[in-house]
C-alpha atoms as a PDB file:
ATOM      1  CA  UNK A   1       0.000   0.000   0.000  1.00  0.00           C
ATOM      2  CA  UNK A   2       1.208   3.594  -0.762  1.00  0.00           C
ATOM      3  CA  UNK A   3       0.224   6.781   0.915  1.00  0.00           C
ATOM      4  CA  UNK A   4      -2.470   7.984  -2.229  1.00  0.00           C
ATOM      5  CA  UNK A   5      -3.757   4.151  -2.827  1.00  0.00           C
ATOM      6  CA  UNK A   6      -5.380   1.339  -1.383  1.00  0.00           C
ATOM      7  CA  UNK A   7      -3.416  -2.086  -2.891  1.00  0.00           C
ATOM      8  CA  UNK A   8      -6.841  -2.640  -4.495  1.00  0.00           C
ATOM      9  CA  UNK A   9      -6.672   1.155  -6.268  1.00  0.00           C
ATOM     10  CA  UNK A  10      -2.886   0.619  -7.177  1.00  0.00           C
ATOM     11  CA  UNK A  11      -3.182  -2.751  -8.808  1.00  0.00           C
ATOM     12  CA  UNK A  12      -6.064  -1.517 -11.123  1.00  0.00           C
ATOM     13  CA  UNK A  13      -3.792   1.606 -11.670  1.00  0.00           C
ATOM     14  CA  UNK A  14      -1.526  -0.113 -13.073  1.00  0.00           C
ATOM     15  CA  UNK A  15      -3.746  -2.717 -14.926  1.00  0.00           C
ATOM     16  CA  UNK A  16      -4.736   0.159 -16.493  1.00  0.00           C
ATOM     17  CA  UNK A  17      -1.435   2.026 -17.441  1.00  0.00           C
ATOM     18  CA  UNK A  18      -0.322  -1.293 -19.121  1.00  0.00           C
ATOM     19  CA  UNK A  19      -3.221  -1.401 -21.194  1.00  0.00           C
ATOM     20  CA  UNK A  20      -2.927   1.848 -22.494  1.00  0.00           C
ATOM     21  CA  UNK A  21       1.331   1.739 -22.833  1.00  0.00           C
ATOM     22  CA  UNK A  22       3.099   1.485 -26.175  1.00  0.00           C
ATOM     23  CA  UNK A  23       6.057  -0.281 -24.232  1.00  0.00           C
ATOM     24  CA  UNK A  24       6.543  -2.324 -20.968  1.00  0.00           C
ATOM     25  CA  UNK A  25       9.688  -2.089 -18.680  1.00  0.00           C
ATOM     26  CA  UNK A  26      10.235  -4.742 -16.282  1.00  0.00           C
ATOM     27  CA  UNK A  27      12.945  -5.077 -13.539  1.00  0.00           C
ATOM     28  CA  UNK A  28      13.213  -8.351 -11.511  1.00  0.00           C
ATOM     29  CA  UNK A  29      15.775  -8.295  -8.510  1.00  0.00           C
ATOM     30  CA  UNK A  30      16.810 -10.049  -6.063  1.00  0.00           C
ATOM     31  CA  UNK A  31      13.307 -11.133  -4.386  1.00  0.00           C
ATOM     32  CA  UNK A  32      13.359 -13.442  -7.693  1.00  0.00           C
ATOM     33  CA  UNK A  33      15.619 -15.583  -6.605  1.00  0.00           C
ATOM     34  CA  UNK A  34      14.682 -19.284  -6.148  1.00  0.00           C
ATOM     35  CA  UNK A  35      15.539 -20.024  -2.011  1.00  0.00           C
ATOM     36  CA  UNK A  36      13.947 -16.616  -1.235  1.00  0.00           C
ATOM     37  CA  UNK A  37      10.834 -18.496  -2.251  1.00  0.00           C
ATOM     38  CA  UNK A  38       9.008 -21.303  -2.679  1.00  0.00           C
ATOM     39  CA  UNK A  39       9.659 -22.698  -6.280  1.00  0.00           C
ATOM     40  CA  UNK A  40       5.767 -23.344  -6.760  1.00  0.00           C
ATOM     41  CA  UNK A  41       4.950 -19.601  -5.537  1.00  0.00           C
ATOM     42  CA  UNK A  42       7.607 -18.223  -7.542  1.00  0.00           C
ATOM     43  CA  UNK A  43       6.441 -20.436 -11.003  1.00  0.00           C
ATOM     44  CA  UNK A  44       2.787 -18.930  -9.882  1.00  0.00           C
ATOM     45  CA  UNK A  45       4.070 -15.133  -9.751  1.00  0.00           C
ATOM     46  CA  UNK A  46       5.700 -15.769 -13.513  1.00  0.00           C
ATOM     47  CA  UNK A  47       2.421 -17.230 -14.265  1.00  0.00           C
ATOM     48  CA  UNK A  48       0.494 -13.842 -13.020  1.00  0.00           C
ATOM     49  CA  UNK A  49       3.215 -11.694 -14.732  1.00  0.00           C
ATOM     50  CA  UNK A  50       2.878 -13.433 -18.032  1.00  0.00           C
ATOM     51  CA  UNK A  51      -0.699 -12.634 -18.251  1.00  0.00           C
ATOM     52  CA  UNK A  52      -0.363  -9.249 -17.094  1.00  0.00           C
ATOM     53  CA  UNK A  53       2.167  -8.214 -19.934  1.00  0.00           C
ATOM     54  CA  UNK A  54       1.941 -10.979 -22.534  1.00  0.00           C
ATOM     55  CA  UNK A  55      -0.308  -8.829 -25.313  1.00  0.00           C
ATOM     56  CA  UNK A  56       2.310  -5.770 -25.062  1.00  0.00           C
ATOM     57  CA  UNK A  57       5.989  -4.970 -26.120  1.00  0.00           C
ATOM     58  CA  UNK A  58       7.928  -4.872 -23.161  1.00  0.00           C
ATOM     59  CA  UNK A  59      11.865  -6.489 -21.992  1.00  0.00           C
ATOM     60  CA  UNK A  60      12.420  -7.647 -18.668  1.00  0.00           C
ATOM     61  CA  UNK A  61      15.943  -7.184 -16.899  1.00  0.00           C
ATOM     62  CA  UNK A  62      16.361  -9.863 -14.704  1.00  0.00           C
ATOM     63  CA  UNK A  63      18.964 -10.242 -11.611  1.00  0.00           C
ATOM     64  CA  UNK A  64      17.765 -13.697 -10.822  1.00  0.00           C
ATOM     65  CA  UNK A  65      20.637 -16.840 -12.300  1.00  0.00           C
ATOM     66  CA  UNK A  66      18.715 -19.230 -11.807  1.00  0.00           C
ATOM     67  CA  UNK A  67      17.186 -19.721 -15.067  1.00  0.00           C
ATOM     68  CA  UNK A  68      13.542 -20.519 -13.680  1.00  0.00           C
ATOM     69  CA  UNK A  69      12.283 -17.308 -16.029  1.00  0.00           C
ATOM     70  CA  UNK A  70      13.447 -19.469 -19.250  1.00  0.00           C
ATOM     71  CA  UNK A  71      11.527 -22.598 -18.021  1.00  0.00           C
ATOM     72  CA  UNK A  72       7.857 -19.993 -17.908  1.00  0.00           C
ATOM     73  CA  UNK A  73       6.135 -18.861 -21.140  1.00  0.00           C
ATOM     74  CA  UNK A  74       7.907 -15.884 -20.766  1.00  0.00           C
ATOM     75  CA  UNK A  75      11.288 -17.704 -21.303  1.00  0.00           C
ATOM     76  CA  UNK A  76       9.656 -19.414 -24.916  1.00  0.00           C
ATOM     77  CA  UNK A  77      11.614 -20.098 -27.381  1.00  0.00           C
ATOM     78  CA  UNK A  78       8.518 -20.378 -30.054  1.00  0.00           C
ATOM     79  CA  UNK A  79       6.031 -18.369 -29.085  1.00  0.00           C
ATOM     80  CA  UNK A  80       6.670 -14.582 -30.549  1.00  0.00           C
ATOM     81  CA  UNK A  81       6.841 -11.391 -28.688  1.00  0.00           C
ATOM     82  CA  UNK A  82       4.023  -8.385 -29.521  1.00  0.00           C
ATOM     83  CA  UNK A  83       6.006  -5.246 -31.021  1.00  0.00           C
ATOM     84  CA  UNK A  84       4.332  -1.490 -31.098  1.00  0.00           C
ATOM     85  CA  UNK A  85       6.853  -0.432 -33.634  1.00  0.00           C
ATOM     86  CA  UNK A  86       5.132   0.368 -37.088  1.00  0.00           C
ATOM     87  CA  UNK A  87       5.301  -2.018 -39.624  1.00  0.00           C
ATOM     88  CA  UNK A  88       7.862  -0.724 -42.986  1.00  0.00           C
ATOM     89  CA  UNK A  89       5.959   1.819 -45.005  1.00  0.00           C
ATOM     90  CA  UNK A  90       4.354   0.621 -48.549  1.00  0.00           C
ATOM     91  CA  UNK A  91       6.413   1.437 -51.811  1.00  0.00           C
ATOM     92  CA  UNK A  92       5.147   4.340 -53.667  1.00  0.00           C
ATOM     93  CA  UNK A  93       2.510   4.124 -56.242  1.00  0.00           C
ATOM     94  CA  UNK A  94       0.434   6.258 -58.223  1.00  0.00           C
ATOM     95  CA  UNK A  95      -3.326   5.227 -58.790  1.00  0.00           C
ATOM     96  CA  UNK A  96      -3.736   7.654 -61.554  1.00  0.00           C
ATOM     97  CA  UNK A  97      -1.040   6.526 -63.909  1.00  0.00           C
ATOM     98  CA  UNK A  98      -1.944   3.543 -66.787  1.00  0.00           C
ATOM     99  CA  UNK A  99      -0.649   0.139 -67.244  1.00  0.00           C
ATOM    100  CA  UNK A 100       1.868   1.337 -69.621  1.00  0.00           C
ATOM    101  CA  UNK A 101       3.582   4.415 -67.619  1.00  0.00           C
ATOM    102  CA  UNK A 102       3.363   1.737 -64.453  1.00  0.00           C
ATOM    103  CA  UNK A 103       5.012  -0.215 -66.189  1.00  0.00           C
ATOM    104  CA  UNK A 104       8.224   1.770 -67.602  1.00  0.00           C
ATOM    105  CA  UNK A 105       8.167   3.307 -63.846  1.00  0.00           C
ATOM    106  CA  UNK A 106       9.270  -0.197 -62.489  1.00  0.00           C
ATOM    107  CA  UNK A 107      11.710  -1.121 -65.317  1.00  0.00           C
ATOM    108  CA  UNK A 108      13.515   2.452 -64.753  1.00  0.00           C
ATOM    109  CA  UNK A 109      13.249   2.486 -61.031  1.00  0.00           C
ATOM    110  CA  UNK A 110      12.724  -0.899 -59.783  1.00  0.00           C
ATOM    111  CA  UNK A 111      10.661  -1.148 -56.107  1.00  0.00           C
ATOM    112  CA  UNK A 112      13.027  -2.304 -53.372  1.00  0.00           C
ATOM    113  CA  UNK A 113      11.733  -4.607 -51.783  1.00  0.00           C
ATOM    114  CA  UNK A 114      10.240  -4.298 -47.832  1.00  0.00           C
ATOM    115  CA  UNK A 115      11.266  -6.837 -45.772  1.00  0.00           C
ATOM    116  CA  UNK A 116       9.716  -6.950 -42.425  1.00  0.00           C
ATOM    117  CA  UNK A 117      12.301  -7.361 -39.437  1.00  0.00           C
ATOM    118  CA  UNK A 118      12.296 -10.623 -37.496  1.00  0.00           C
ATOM    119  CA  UNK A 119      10.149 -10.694 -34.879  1.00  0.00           C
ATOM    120  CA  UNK A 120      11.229 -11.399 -31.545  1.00  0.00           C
ATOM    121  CA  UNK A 121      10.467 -14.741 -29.768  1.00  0.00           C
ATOM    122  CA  UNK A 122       9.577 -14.202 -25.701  1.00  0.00           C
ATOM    123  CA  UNK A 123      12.934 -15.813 -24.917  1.00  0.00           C
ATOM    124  CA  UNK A 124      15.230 -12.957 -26.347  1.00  0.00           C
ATOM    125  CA  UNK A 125      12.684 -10.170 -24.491  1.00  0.00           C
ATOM    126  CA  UNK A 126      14.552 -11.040 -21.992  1.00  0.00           C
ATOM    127  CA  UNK A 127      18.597  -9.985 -20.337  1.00  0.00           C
ATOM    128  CA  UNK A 128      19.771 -11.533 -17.105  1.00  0.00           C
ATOM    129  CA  UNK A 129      23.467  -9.452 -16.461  1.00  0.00           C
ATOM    130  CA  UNK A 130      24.632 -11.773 -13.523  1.00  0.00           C
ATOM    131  CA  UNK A 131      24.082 -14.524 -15.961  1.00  0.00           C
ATOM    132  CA  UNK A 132      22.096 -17.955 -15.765  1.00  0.00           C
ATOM    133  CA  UNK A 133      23.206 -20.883 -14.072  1.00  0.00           C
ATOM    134  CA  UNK A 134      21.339 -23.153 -17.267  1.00  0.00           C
ATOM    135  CA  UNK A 135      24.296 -21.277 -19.591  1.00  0.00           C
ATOM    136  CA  UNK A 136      27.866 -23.277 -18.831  1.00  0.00           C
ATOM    137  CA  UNK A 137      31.004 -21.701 -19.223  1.00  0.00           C
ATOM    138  CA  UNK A 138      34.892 -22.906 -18.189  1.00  0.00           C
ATOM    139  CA  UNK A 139      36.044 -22.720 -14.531  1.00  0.00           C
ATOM    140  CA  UNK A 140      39.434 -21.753 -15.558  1.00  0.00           C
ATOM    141  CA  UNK A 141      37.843 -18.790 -18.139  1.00  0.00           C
ATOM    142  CA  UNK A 142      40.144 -20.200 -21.293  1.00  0.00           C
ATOM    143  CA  UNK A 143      37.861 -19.529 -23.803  1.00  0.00           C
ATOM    144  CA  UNK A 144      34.634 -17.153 -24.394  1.00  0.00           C
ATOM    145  CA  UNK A 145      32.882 -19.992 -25.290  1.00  0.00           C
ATOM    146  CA  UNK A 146      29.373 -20.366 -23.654  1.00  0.00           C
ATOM    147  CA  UNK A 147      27.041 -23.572 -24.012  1.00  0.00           C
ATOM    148  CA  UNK A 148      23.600 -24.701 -22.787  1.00  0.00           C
ATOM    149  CA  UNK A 149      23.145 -27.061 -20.017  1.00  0.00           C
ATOM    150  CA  UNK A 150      23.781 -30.806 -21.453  1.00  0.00           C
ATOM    151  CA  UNK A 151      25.384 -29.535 -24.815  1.00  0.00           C
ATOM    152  CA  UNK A 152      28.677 -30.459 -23.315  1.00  0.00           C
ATOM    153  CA  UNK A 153      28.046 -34.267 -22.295  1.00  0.00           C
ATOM    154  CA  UNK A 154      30.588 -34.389 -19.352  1.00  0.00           C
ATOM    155  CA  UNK A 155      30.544 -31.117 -18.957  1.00  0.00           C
ATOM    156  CA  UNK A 156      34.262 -31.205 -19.113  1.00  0.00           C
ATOM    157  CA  UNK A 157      35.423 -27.769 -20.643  1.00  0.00           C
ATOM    158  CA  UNK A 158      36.330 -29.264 -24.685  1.00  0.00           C
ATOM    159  CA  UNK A 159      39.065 -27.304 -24.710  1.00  0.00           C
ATOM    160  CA  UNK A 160      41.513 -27.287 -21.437  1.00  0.00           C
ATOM    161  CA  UNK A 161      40.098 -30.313 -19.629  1.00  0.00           C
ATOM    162  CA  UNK A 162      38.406 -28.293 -16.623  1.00  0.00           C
ATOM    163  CA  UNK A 163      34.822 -28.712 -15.162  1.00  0.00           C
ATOM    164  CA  UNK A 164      32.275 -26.021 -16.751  1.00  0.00           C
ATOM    165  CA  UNK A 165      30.246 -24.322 -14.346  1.00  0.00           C
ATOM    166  CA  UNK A 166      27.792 -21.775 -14.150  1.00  0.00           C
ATOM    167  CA  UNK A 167      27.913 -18.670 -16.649  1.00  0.00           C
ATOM    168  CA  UNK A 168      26.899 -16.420 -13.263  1.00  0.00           C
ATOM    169  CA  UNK A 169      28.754 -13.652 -11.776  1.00  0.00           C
ATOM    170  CA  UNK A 170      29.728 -16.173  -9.313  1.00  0.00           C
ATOM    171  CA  UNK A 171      32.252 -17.595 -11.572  1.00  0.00           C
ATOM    172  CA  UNK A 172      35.984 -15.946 -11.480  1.00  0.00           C
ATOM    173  CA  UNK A 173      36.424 -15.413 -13.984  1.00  0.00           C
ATOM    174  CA  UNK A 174      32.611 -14.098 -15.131  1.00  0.00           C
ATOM    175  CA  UNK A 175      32.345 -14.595 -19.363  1.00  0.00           C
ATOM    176  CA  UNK A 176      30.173 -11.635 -19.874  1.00  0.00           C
ATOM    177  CA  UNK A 177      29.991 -12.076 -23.500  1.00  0.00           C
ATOM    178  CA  UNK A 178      27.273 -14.817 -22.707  1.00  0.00           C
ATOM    179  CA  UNK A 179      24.754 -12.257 -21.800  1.00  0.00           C
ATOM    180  CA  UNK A 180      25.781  -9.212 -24.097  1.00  0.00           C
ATOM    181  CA  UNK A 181      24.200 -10.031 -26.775  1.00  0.00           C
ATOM    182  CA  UNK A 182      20.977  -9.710 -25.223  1.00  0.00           C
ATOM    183  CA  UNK A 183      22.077  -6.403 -23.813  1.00  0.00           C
ATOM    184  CA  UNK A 184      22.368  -4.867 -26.611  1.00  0.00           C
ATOM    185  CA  UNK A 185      19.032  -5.706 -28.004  1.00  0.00           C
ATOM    186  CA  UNK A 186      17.603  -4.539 -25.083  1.00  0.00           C
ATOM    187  CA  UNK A 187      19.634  -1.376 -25.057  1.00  0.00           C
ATOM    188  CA  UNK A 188      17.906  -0.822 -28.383  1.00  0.00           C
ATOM    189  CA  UNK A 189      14.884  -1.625 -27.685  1.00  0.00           C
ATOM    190  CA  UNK A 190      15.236   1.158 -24.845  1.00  0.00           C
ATOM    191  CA  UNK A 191      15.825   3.703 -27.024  1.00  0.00           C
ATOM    192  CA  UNK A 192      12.586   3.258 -28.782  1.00  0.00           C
ATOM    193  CA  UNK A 193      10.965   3.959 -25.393  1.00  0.00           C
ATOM    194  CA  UNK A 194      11.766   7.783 -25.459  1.00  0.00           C
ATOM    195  CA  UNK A 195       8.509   9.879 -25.815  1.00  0.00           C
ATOM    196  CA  UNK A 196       6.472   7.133 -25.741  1.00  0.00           C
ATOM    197  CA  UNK A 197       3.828   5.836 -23.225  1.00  0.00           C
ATOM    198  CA  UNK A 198       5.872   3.355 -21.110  1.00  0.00           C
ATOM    199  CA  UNK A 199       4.619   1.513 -18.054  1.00  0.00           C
ATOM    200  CA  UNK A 200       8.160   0.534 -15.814  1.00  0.00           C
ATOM    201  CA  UNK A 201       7.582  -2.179 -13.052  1.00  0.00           C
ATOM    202  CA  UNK A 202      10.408  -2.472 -10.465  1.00  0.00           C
ATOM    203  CA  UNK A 203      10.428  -5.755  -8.926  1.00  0.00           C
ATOM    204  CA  UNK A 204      11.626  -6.802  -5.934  1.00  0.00           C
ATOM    205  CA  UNK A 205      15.443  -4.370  -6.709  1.00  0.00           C
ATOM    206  CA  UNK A 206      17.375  -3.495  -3.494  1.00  0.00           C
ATOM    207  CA  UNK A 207      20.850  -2.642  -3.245  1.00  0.00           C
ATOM    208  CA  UNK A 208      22.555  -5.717  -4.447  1.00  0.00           C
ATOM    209  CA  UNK A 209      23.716  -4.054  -7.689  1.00  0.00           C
ATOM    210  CA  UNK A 210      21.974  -0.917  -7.636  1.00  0.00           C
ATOM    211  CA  UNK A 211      23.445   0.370 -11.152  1.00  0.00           C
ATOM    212  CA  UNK A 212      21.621  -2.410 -13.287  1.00  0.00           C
ATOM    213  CA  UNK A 213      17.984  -1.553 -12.843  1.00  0.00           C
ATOM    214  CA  UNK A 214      17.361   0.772 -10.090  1.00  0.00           C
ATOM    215  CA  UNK A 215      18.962   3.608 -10.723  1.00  0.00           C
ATOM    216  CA  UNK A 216      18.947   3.150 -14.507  1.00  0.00           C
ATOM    217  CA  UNK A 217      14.964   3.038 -14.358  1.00  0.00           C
ATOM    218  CA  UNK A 218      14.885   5.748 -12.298  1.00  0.00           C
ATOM    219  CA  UNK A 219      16.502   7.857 -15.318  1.00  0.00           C
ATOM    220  CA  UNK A 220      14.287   5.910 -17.802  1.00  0.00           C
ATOM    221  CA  UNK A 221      11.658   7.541 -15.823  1.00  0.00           C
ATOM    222  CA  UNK A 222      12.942  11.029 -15.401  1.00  0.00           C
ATOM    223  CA  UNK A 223      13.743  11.138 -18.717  1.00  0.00           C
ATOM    224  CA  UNK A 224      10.323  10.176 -20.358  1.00  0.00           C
ATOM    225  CA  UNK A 225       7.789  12.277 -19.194  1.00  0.00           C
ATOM    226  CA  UNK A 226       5.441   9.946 -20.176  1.00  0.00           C
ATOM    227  CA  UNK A 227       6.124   6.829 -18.017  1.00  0.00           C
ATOM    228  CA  UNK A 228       4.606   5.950 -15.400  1.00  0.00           C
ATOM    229  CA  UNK A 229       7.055   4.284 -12.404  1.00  0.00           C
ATOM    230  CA  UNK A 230       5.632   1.496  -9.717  1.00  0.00           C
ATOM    231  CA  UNK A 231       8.584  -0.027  -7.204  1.00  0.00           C
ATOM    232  CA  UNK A 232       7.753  -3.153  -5.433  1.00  0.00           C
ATOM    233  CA  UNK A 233      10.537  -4.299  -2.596  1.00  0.00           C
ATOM    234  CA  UNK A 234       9.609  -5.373   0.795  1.00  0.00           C
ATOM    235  CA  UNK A 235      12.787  -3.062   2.488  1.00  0.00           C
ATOM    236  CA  UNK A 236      12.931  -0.604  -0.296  1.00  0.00           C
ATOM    237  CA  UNK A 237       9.964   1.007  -1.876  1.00  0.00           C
ATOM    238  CA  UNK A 238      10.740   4.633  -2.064  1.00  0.00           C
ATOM    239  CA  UNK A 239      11.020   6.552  -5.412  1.00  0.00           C
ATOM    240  CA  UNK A 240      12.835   9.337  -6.328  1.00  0.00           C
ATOM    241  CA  UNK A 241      11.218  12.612  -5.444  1.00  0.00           C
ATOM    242  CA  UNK A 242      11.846  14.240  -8.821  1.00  0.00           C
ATOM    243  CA  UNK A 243      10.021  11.847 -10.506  1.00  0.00           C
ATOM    244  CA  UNK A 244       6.857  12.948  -8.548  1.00  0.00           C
ATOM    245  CA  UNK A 245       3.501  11.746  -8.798  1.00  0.00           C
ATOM    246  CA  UNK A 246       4.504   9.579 -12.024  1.00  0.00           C
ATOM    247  CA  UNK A 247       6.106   6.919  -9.588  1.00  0.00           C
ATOM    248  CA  UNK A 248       4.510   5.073  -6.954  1.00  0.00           C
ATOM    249  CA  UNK A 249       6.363   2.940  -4.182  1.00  0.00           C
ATOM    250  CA  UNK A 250       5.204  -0.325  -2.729  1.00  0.00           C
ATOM    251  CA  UNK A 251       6.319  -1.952   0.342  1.00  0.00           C
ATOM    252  CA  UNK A 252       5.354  -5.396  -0.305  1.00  0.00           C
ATOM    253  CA  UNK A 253       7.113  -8.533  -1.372  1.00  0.00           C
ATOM    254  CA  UNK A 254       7.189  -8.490  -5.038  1.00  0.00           C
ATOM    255  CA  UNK A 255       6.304 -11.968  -6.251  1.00  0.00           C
ATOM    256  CA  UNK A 256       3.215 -11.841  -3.629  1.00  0.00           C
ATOM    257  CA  UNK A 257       2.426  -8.796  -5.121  1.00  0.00           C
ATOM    258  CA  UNK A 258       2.436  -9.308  -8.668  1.00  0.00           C
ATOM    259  CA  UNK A 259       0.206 -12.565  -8.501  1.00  0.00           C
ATOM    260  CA  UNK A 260      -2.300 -10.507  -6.903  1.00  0.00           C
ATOM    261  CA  UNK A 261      -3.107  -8.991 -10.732  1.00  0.00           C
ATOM    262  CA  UNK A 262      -4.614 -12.703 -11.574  1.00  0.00           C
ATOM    263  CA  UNK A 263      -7.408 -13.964 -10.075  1.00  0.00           C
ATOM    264  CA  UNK A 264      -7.438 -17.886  -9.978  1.00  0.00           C
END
């Protein structure tokens, strides 16, 4: 609960800013993590997110490594993400011309062709900077080589002989290049955001690494003066008071929270 809303006011609040936003921001920290909760609760909360985003174009930026996001229908691999961004524009024509002069038009100046960009799947809407523990990577850091959990059979690094292990921040040394390409794409994607109705939802982001979501979507916020900001941590739920009444703060344990939105 805030100071201006009951938790029954803020949830439709925001049930209603995400319906009306061209773009989605989501943050998931630290309150993510499987051992902070129980696995079933946490699937459940993915579950109630999913259906609270899944028909708009959003990113999530996820602290958690465990890789339990990947194994949701937000993690899929097939199913493809919705994008707001308009579709290529039609090649030029003119309805009052004949056959003939049509004709001679394309033969001197040949229409280039519109291809439409790939769409996204759900699985690369989403970044996790600390890594996934489902990504392997060698213990001894020889290579920048990163595979998927059971590509390597023994999981015996192929090319110095030492045990893989997690591709996490936890590893020393930490390949990064295993989640930069996703960081890019959501850097882009980010860009697109500017002047545009966006929705940001902090999750469950304390002070465990600050300078990946929370303070970044704090500028987001500042920036775009059409956002709309709602923080959800159980410790930390104030907001920035220069981002006035656009953000909201909500001391409540994020998963709990969020699974509140979908009534079972």
């Amino acid at each position: 609960m805030t100071d201006h809303y009951s938790d029954t006011e803020l949830i439709e609040k925001v049930k209603e800013k995400i319906a009306s936003a061209d773009k989605v921001l989501i943050g998931l920290g630290e309150e993510w993590k499987r051992g902070i909760n129980d696995d079933r609760e946490l699937l459940s909360a993915y579950d109630s997110l999913y259906e609270l985003i899944k028909d708009k174009d959003y990113f999530i930026v996820t602290m958690a490594v465990d890789g339990m996001i990947f194994d949701t229908a937000l993690g899929s691999r097939m199913d493809r993400a919705v994008s707001s961004e308009p579709e290529p524009e039609e090649t030029f024509s003119c309805p009052s011309a004949d056959s003939e002069t049509m004709a001679l038009m394309d033969r001197l100046f040949p229409p280039k062709e519109q291809k439409r960009p790939e769409q996204d799947t759900r699985f690369q809407r989403i970044v996790a900077p600390c890594g996934n523990e489902n990504w392997r990577q060698c213990s001894e850091g020889c290579t920048k080589d990163i595979w998927e959990l059971g590509e390597i059979p023994d999981d015996i690094c192929p090319h110095c002989g030492a045990p893989l292990t997690g591709n996490t921040i936890q590893a020393t040394p930490y390949i990064e290049e295993g989640y930069l390409p996703q960081w890019e794409k959501y850097t882009q994607w980010l860009t697109k955001t500017l002047n545009r109705e966006l929705v940001i939802l902090e999750l469950g982001c304390g002070f465990e690494n600050p300078g990946v979501i929370r303070f970044p979507f704090e500028k987001t916020c500042f920036f775009n003066q059409k956002s709309f900001f709602c923080r959800v941590h159980k410790t930390f739920p104030q907001t920035s008071a220069e981002l006035g009444e656009r953000a909201v703060g909500v001391k409540a344990f994020s998963p709990e929270w969020i699974r509140k939105f979908v009534v079972k």
